[in-house]
Protein backbone atom coordinates (compact mmCIF):
# COMPACT_ATOMS: atom_id res chain seq x y z
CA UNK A 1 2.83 8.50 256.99
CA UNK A 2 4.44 10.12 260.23
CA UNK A 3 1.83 8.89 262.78
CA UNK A 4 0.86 12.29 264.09
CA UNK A 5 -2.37 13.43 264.24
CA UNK A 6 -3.74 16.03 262.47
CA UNK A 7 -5.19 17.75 265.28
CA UNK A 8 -4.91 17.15 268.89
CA UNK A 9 -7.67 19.06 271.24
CA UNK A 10 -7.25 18.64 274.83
CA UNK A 11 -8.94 19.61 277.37
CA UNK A 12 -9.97 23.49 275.69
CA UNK A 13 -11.77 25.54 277.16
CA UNK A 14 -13.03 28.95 276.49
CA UNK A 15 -14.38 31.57 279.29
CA UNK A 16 -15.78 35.14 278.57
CA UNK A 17 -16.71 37.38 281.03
CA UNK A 18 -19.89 39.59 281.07
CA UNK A 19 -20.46 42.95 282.63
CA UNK A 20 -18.31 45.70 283.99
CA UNK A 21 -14.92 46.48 285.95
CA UNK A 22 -16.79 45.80 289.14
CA UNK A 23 -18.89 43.14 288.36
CA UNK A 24 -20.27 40.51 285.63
CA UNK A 25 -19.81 37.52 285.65
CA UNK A 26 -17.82 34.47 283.66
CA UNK A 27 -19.11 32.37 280.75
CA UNK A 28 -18.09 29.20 279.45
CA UNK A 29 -18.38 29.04 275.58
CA UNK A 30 -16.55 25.86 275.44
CA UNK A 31 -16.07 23.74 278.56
CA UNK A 32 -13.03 20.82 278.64
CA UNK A 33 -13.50 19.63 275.36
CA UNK A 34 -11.33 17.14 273.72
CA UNK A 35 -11.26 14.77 270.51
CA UNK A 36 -8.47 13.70 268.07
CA UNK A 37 -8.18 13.80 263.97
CA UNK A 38 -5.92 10.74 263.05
CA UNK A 39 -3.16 10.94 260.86
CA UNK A 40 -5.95 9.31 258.09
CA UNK A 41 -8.17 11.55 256.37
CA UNK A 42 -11.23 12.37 257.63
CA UNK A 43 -14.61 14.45 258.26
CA UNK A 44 -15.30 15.52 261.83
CA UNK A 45 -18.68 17.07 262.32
CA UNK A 46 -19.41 19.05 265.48
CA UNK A 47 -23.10 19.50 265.38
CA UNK A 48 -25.09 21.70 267.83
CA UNK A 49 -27.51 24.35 267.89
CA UNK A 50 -26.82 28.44 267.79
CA UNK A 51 -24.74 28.38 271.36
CA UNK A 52 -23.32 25.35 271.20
CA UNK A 53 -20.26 26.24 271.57
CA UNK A 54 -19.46 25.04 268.35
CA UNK A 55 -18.44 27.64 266.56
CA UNK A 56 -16.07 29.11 269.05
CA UNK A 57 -14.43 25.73 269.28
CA UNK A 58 -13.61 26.50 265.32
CA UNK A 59 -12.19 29.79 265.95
CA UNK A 60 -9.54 28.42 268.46
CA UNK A 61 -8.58 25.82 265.71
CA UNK A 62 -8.75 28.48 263.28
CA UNK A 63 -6.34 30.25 265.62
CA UNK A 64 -8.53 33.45 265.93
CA UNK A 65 -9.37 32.82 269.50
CA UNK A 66 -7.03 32.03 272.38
CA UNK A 67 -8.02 29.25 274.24
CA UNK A 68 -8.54 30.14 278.29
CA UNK A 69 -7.54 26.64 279.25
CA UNK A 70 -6.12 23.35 277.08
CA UNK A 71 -3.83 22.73 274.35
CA UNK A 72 -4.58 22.23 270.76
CA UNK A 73 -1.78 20.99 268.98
CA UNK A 74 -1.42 20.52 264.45
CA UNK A 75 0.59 18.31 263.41
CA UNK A 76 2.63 17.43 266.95
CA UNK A 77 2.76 21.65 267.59
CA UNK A 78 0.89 23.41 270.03
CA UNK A 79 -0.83 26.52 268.25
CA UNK A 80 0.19 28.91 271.17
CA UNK A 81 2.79 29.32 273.31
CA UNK A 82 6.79 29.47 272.82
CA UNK A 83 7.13 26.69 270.98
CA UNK A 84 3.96 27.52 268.91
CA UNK A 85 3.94 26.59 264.98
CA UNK A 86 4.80 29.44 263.50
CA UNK A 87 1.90 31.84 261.18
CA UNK A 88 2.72 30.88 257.43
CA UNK A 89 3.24 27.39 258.14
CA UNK A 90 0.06 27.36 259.96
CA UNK A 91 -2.09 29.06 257.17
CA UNK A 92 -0.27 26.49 254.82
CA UNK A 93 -2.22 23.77 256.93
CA UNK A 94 -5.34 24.73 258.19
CA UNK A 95 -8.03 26.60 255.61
CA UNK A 96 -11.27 28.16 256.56
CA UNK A 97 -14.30 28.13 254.52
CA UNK A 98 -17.34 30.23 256.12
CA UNK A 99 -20.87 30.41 256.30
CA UNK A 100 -21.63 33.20 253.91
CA UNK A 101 -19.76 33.25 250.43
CA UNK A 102 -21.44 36.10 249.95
CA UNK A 103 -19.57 37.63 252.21
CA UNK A 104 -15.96 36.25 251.86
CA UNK A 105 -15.25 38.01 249.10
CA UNK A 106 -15.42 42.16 248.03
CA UNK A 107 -17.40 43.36 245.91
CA UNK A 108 -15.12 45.78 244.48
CA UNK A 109 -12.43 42.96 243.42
CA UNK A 110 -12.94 40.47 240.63
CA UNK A 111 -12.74 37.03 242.55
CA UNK A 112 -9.57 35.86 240.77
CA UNK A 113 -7.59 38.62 242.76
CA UNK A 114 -8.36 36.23 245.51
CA UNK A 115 -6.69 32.82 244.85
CA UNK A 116 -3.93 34.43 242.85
CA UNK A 117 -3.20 36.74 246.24
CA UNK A 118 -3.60 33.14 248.49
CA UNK A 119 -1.02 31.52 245.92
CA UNK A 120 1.32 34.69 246.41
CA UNK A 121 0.89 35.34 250.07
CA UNK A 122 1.22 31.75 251.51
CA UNK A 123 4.39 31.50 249.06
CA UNK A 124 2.75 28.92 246.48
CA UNK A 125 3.54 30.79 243.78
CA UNK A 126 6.63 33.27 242.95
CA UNK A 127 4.85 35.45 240.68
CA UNK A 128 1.75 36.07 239.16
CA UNK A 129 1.84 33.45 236.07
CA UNK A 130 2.42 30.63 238.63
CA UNK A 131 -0.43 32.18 240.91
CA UNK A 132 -2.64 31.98 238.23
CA UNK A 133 -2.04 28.27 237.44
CA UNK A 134 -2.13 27.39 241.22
CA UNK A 135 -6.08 28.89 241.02
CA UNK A 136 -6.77 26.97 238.23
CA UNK A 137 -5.89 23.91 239.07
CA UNK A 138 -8.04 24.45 242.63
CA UNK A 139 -10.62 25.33 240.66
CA UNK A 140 -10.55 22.71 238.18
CA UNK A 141 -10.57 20.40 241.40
CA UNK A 142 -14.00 21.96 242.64
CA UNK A 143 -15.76 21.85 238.86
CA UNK A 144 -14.54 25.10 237.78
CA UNK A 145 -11.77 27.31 235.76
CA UNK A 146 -9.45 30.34 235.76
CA UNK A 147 -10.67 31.68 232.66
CA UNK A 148 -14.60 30.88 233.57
CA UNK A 149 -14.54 33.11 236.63
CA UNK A 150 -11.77 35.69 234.99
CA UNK A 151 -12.99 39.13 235.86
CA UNK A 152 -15.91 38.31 237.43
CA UNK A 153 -17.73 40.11 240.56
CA UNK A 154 -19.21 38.22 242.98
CA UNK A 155 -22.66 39.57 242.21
CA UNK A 156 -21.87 37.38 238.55
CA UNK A 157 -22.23 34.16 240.85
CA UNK A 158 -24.99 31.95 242.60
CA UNK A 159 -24.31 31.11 245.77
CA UNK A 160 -23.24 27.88 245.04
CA UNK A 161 -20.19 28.74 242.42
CA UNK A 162 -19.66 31.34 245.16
CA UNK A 163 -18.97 28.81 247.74
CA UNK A 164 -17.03 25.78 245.24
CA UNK A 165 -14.58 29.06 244.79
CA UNK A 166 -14.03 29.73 248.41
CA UNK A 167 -13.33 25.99 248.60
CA UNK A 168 -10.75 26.52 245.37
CA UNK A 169 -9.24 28.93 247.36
CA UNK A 170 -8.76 26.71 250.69
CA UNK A 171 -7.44 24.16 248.52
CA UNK A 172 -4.34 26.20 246.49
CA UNK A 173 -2.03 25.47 249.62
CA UNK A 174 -2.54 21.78 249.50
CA UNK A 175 -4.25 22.21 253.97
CA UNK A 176 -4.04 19.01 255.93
CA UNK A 177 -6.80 20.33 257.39
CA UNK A 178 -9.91 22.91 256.18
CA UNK A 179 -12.56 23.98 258.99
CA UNK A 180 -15.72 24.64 257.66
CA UNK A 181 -18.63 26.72 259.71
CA UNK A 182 -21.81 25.73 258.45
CA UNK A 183 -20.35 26.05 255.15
CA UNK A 184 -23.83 24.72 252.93
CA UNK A 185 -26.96 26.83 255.50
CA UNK A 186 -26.11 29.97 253.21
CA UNK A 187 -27.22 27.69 249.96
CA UNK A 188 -30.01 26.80 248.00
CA UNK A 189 -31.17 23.26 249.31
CA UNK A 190 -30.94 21.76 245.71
CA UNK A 191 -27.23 22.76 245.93
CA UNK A 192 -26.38 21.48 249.14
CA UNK A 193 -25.45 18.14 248.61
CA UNK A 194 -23.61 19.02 246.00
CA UNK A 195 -21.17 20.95 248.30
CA UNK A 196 -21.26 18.10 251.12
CA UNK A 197 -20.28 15.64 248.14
CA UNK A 198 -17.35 17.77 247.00
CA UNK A 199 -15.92 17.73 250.80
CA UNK A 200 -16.00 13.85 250.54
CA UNK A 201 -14.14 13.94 247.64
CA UNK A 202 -11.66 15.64 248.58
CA UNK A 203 -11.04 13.85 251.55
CA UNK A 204 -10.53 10.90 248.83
CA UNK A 205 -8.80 12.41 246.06
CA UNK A 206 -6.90 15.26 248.10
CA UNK A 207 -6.25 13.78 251.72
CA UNK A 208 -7.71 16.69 253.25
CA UNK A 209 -9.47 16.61 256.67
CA UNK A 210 -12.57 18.37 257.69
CA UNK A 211 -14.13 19.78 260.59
CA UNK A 212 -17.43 20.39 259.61
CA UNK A 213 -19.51 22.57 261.58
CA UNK A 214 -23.07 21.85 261.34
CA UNK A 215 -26.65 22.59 263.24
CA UNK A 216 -27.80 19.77 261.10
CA UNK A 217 -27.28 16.36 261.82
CA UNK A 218 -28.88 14.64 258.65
CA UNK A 219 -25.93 16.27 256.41
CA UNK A 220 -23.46 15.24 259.36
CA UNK A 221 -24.41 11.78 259.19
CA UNK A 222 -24.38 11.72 255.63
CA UNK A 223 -20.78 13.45 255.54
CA UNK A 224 -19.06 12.16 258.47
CA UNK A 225 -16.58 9.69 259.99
CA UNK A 226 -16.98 10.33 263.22
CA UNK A 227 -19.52 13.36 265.04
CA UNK A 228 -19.54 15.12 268.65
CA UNK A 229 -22.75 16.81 269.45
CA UNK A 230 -21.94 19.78 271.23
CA UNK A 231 -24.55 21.23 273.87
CA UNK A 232 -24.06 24.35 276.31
CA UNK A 233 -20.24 24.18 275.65
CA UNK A 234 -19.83 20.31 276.09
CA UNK A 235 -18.95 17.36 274.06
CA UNK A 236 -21.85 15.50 275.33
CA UNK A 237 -21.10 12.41 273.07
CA UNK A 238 -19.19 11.53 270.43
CA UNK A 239 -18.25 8.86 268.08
CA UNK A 240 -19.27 7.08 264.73
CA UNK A 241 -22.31 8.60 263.29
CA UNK A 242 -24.33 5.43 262.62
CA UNK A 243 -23.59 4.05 266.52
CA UNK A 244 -25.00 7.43 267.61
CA UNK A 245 -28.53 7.78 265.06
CA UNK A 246 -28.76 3.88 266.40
CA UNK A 247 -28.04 4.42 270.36
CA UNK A 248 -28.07 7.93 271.07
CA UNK A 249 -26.93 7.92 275.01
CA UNK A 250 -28.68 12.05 275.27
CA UNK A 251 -31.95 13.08 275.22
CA UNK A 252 -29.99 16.25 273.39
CA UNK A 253 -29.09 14.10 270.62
CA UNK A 254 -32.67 12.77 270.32
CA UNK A 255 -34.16 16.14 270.11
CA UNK A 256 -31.06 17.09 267.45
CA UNK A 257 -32.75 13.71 265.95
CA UNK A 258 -36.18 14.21 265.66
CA UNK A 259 -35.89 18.13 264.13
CA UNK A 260 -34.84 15.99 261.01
CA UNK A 261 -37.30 16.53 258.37
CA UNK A 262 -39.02 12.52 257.65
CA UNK A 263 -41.15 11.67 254.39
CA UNK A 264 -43.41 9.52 256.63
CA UNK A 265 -45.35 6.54 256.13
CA UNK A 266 -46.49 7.66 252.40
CA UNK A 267 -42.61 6.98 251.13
CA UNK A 268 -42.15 3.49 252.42
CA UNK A 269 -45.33 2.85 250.79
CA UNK A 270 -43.83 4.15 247.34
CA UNK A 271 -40.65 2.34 248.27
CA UNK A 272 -43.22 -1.38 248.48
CA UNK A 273 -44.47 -0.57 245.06
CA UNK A 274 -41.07 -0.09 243.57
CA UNK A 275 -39.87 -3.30 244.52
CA UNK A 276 -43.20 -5.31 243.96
CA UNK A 277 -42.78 -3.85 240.20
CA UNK A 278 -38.81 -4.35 239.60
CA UNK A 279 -39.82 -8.15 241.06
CA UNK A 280 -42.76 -8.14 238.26
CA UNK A 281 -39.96 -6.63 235.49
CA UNK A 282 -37.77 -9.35 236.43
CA UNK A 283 -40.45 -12.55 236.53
CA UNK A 284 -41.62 -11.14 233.33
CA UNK A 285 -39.09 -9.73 231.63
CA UNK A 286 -41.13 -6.70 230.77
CA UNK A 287 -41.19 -3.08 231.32
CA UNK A 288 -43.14 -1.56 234.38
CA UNK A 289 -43.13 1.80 233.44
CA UNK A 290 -46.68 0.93 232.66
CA UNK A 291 -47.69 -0.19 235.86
CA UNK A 292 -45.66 2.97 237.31
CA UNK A 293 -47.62 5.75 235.14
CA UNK A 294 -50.83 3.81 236.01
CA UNK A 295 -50.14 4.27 239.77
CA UNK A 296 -49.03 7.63 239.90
């Protein structure tokens, strides 16, 4: 335990400008943001809709955009500059998992080539037999196997193998931190949970952080430790995700809010007559499956 943060954002800011060599105009993407990860393991969720901001904010952690103003620092390092950390050490420590699994990985390869080239390039493994057992034991850690996906195309996969292998693959350099961009909106519903419950895990079992990119605030709520809602390039609040559903201080957050998808008044009604019965079960000391199959 060193006492750095993770990941220190400060001030950032990100301009584009728009138009020609004689005129256009600027655009601020992201606008003096700034938050913290503690040195404790954790999901952040930036939530926001399409233009939010949000997903340029990830690309300047990610290191694939330059911030125009600000300093983001990993681990006590700035990310540019002179004294920047320096590339391996930096893809050692922060992992990216994107949107589409579909599309982080060629056809034309079999998807092992992947985790066995991560293990090689980021100097995991020495050689190929070590590569090899670095991907399995990612994989084992996301419900899967080397010798399962051995060989395999991605068009062999659903989308939701597709996506526990890009997380495999994040995992083989042992990250302090993986940034993922909408990372479930690109998979079936019935498989999304199971995605948001492997991040958790391996927050617990792995002391990984997250960022977790998200237009939806039910699975950010569900995920999180702490969540900024990002709006026109702001942070326009942030902080634990149950004092913000309880007290949100922005009408932005209460529209975020109610888009949430409710079962209505018909499920608290269903959730009456499952207590009234498991109260009869328990007087009586019988069964209510009876009483249940009546009902329904």
């Amino acid at each position: 335990m060193s006492g750095v943060p993770v990941l220190e954002v400060e001030n950032v800011g990100r301009v584009y400008k728009r138009g020609g060599f004689f005129g256009g105009h600027s655009f601020k993407a992201v606008d003096d943001v700034s938050f913290t990860l503690p040195e404790t393991p954790q999901v952040f969720s930036i939530v926001g809709e399409s233009g939010s901001g949000k997903t340029t904010l990830a690309r300047m952690v990610l290191r694939l955009v330059e911030p125009t103003t600000g300093t983001i620092r990993l681990m006590g390092k700035p990310l540019n500059g002179k004294e920047s950390i320096d590339n391996l050490a930096f893809r050692r420590l922060v992992q990216p998992i994107f949107q589409n699994p579909f599309e982080a990985f060629s056809a034309y390869l079999p998807i092992e080539a992947y985790l066995t080239r991560t293990a090689l390039n980021l100097k995991v493994a020495r050689n190929e037999s070590q590569a090899r057992e670095s991907a399995d034991v990612a994989l084992r850690s996301v419900g899967l196997s080397y010798e399962r996906i051995r060989g395999k195309y991605i068009r062999q996969f659903s989308g939701g193998e597709l996506q526990r292998i890009s997380v495999a693959r994040a995992l083989i350099p042992n990250p302090k931190l993986i940034v993922a961009d909408e990372p479930v909106s690109m998979v079936d519903a019935s498989l999304r949970m199971s995605i948001v419950n492997l991040f958790r895990q391996i927050v617990t079992e792995k002391g990984v952080s997250f960022i977790y990119i998200t237009h939806d605030l039910s699975t950010a709520y569900y995920l999180s430790d702490h969540v900024a809602i990002m709006n026109t390039g702001r942070v326009v609040e942030q902080g634990a995700p149950g004092d913000i559903l309880a007290n949100p201080g922005e009408a932005y957050t209460r529209e975020l809010m109610a888009a949430i998808p409710t079962i209505g008044a018909r499920w608290a009604e269903l959730d009456e007559i499952d207590r009234r019965y498991a109260h009869e079960r328990t007087r009586d000391g019988k069964s209510a499956g009876k009483h249940q199959q009546n009902h329904f």
